[in-house]
C-alpha atoms as a PDB file:
ATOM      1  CA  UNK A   1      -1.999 -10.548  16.897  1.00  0.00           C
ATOM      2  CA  UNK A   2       1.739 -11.442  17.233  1.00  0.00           C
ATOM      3  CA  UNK A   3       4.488  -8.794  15.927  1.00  0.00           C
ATOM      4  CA  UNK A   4       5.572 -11.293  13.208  1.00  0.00           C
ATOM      5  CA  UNK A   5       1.915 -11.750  12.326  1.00  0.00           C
ATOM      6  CA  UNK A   6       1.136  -7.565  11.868  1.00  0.00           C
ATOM      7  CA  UNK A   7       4.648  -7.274  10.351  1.00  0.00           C
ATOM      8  CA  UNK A   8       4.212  -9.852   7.714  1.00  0.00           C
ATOM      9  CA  UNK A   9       1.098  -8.235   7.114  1.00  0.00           C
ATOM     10  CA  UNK A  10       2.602  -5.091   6.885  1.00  0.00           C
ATOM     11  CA  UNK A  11       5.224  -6.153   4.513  1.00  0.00           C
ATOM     12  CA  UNK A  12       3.051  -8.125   2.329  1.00  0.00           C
ATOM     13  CA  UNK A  13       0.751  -5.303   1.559  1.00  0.00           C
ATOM     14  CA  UNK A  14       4.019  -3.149   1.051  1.00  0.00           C
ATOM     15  CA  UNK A  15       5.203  -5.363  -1.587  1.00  0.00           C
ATOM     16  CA  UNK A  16       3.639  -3.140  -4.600  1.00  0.00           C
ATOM     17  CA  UNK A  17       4.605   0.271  -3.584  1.00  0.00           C
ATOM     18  CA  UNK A  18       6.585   1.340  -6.638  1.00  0.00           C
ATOM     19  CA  UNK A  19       9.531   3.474  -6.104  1.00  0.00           C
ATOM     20  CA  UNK A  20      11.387   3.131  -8.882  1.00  0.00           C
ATOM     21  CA  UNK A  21      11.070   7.475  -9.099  1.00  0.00           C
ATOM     22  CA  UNK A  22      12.146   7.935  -5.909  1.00  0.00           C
ATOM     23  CA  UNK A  23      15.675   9.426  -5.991  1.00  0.00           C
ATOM     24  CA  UNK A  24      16.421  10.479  -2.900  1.00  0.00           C
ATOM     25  CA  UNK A  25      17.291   8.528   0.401  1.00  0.00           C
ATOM     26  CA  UNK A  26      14.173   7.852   2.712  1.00  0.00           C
ATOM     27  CA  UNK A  27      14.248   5.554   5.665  1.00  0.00           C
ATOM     28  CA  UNK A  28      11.657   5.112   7.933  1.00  0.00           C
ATOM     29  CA  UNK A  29      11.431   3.099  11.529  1.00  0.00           C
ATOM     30  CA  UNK A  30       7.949   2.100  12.885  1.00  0.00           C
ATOM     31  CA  UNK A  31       7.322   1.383  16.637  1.00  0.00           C
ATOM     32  CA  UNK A  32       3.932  -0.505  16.620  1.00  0.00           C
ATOM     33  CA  UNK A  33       2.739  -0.214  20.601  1.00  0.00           C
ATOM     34  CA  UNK A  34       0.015  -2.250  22.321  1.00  0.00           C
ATOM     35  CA  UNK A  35      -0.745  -5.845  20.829  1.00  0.00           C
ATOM     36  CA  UNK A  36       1.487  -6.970  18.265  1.00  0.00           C
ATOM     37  CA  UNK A  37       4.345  -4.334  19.577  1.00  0.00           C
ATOM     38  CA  UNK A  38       7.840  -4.393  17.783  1.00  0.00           C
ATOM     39  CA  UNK A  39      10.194  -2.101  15.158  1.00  0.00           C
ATOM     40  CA  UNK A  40      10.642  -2.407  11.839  1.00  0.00           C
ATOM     41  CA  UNK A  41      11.906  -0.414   9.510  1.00  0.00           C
ATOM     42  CA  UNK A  42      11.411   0.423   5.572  1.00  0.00           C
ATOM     43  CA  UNK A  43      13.910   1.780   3.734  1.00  0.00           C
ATOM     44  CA  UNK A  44      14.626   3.798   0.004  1.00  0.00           C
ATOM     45  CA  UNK A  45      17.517   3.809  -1.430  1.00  0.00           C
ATOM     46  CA  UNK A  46      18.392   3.344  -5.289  1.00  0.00           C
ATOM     47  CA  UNK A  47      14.641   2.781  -6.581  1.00  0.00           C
ATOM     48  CA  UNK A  48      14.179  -0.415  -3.805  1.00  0.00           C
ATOM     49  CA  UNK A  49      11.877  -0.691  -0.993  1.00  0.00           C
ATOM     50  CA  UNK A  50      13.332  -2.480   1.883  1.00  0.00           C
ATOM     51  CA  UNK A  51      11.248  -3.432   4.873  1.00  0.00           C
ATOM     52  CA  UNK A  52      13.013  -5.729   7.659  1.00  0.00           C
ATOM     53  CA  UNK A  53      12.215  -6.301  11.213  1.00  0.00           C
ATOM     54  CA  UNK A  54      15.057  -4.197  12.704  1.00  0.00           C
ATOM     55  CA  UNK A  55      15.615  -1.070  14.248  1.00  0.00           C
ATOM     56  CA  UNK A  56      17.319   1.388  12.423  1.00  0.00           C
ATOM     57  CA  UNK A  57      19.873   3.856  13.810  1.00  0.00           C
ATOM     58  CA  UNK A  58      20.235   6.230  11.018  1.00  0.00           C
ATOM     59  CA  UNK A  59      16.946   6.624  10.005  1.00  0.00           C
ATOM     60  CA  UNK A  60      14.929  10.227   9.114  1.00  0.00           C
ATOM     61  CA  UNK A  61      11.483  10.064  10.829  1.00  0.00           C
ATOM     62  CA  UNK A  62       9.863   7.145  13.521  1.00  0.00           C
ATOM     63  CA  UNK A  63       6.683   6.819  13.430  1.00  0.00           C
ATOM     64  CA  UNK A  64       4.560   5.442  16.434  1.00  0.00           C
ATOM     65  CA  UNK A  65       1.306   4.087  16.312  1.00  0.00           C
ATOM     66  CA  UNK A  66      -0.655   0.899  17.252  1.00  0.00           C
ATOM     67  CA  UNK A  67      -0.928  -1.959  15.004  1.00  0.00           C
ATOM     68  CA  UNK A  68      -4.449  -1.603  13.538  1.00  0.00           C
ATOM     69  CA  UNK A  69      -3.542   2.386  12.655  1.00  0.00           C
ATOM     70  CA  UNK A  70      -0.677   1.397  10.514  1.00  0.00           C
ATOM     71  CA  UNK A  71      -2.405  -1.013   8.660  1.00  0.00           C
ATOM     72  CA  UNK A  72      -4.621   1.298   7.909  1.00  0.00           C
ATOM     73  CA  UNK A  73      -2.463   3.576   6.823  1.00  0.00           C
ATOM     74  CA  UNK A  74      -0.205   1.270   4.469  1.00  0.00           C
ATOM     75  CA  UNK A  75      -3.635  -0.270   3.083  1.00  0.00           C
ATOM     76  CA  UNK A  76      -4.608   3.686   2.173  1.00  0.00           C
ATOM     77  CA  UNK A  77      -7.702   3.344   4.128  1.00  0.00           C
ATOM     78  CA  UNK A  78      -6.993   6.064   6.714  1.00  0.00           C
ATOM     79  CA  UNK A  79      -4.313   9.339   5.896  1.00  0.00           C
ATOM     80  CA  UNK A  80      -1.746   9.635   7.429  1.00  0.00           C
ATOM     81  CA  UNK A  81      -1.557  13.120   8.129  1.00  0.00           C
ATOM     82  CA  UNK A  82      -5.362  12.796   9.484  1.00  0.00           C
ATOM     83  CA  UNK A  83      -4.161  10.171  12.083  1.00  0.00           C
ATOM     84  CA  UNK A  84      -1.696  12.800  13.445  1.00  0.00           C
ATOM     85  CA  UNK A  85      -3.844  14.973  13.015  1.00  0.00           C
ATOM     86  CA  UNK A  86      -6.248  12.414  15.489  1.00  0.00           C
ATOM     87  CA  UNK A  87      -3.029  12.081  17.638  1.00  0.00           C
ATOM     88  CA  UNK A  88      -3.269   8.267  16.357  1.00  0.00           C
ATOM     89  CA  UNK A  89      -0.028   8.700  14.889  1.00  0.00           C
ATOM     90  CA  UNK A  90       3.260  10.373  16.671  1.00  0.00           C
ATOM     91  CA  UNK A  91       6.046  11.287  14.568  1.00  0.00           C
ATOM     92  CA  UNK A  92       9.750  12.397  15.007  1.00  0.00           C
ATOM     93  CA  UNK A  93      12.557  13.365  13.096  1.00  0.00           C
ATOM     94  CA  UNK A  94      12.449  14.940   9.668  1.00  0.00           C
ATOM     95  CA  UNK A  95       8.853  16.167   8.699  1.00  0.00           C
ATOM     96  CA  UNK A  96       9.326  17.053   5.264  1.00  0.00           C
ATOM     97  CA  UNK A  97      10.585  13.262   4.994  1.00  0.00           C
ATOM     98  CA  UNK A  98       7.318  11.990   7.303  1.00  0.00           C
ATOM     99  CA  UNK A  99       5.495  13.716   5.015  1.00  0.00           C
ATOM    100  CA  UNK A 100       6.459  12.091   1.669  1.00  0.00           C
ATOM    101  CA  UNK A 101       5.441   8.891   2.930  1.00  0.00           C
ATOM    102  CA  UNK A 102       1.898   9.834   1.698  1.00  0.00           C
ATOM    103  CA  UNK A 103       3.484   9.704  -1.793  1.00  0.00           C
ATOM    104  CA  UNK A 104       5.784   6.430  -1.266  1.00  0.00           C
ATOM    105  CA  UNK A 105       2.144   4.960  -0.245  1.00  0.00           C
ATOM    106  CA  UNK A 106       0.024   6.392  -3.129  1.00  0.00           C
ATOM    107  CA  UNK A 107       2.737   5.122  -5.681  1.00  0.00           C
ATOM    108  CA  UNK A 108       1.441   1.500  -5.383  1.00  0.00           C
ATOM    109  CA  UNK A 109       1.556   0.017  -8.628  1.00  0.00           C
ATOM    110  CA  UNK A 110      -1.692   0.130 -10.857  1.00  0.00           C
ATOM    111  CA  UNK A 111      -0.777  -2.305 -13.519  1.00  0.00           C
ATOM    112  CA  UNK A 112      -3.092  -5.160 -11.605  1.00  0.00           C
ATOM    113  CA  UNK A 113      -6.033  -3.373 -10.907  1.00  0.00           C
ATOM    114  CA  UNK A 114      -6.126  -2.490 -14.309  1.00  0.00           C
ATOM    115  CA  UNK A 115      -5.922  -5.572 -15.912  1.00  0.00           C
ATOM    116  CA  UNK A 116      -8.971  -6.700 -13.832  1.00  0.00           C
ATOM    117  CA  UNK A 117     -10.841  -4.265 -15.126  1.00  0.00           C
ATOM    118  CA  UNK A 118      -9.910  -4.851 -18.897  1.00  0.00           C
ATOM    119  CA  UNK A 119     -10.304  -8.287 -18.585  1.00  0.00           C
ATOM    120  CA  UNK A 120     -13.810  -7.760 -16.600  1.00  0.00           C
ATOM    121  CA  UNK A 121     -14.516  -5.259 -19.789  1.00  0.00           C
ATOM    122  CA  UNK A 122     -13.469  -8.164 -21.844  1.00  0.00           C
ATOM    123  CA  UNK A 123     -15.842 -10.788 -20.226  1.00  0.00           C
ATOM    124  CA  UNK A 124     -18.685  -8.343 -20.644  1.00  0.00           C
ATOM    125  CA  UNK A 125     -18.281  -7.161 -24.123  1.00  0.00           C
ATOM    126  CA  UNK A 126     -17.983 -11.295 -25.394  1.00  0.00           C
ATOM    127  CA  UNK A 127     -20.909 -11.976 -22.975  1.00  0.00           C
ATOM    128  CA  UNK A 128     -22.306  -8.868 -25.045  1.00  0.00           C
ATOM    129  CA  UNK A 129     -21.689 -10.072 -28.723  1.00  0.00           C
ATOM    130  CA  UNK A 130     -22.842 -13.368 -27.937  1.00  0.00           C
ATOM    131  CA  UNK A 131     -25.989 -12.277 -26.777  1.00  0.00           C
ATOM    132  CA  UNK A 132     -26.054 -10.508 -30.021  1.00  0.00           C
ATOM    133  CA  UNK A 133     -24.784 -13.233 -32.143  1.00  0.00           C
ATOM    134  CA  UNK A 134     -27.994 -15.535 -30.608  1.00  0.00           C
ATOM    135  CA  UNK A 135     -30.225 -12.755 -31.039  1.00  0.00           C
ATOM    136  CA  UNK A 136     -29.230 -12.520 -34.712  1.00  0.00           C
ATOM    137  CA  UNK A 137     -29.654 -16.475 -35.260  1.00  0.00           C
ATOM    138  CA  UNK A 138     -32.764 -16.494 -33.742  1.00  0.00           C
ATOM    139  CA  UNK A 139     -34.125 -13.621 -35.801  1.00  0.00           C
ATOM    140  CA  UNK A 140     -32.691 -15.592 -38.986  1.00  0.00           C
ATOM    141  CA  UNK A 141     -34.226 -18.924 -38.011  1.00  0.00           C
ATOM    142  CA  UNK A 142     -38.109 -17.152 -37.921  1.00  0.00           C
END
C-alpha cells in the first residue's frame, strides 16, 4: 500500500468524527513507518477537523506507528492507549493532548447508523403488519 493510498484511507474514515464540542486547540502529526510510510497531520481548531498530508511544526503530540495500527485505531477497532500500551504505538509531546484523541475518535457521528436501524425497524414492522393483514384476509375468506 502506497502513502496516498493509507492516507486517503485514513482521511476518508476520518470524515465523520464530529467535533463541533471541541473547544480547545488540538493538532496532531502522524508518522506512518514501514509500507505506506509518510506524515500527515489532523488538526482542531474552531469545531473543524482538518487532515492534510503535511508535516506540522507546531503541533502537540506525534504519533508513530505502522500503517495497519493506525487504521485500526481511527476505525475504533484497536485502543489506542492498548497499542502503547503493546509498544505498537510511540507517542511524543503533550500526553494529556495524546490522550484526548480517544475522545476526538469516539465522537464519530451516530446520526447514520441510526437511521439504518430505524429504517431496518421500519422494514420489519411493515413486513410484520402485512403478514398480519394476509393472515386476517385469509381468516375472513374461510
Amino acid at each position: 500500500m502506497t502513502f496516498e493510498e493509507v492516507f486517503n484511507q485514513i482521511k476518508d474514515s476520518m470524515q465523520d468524527i464530529d467535533v463541533s464540542q471541541v473547544t480547545e486547540h488540538l493538532a496532531y502529526q502522524f508518522n506512518i513507518t514501514g509500507e505506506g510510510s509518510g506524515i500527515f497531520y489532523a488538526e482542531v481548531k474552531d469545531g473543524t477537523l482538518t487532515v492534510e498530508p503535511y508535516e506540522y511544526h507546531d503541533r502537540d503530540v506525534i504519533f508513530t506507528c505502522a500503517a495497519e495500527t493506525l487504521i485500526n485505531i481511527i476505525s475504533g477497532k484497536r485502543d489506542p492507549l492498548q497499542a502503547v500500551a503493546l509498544m505498537k504505538l510511540k507517542v511524543e509531546g503533550d500526553i494529556e493532548k495524546a490522550r484526548y484523541i480517544k475522545e476526538v475518535l469516539e465522537s464519530r457521528t451516530k446520526k447514520p447508523a441510526r437511521k439504518k436501524a430505524a429504517a431496518k425497524k421500519t422494514t420489519t414492522t411493515k413486513k410484520a403488519t402485512t403478514t398480519k393483514k394476509a393472515a386476517k384476509k385469509t381468516t375472513a375468506k374461510k
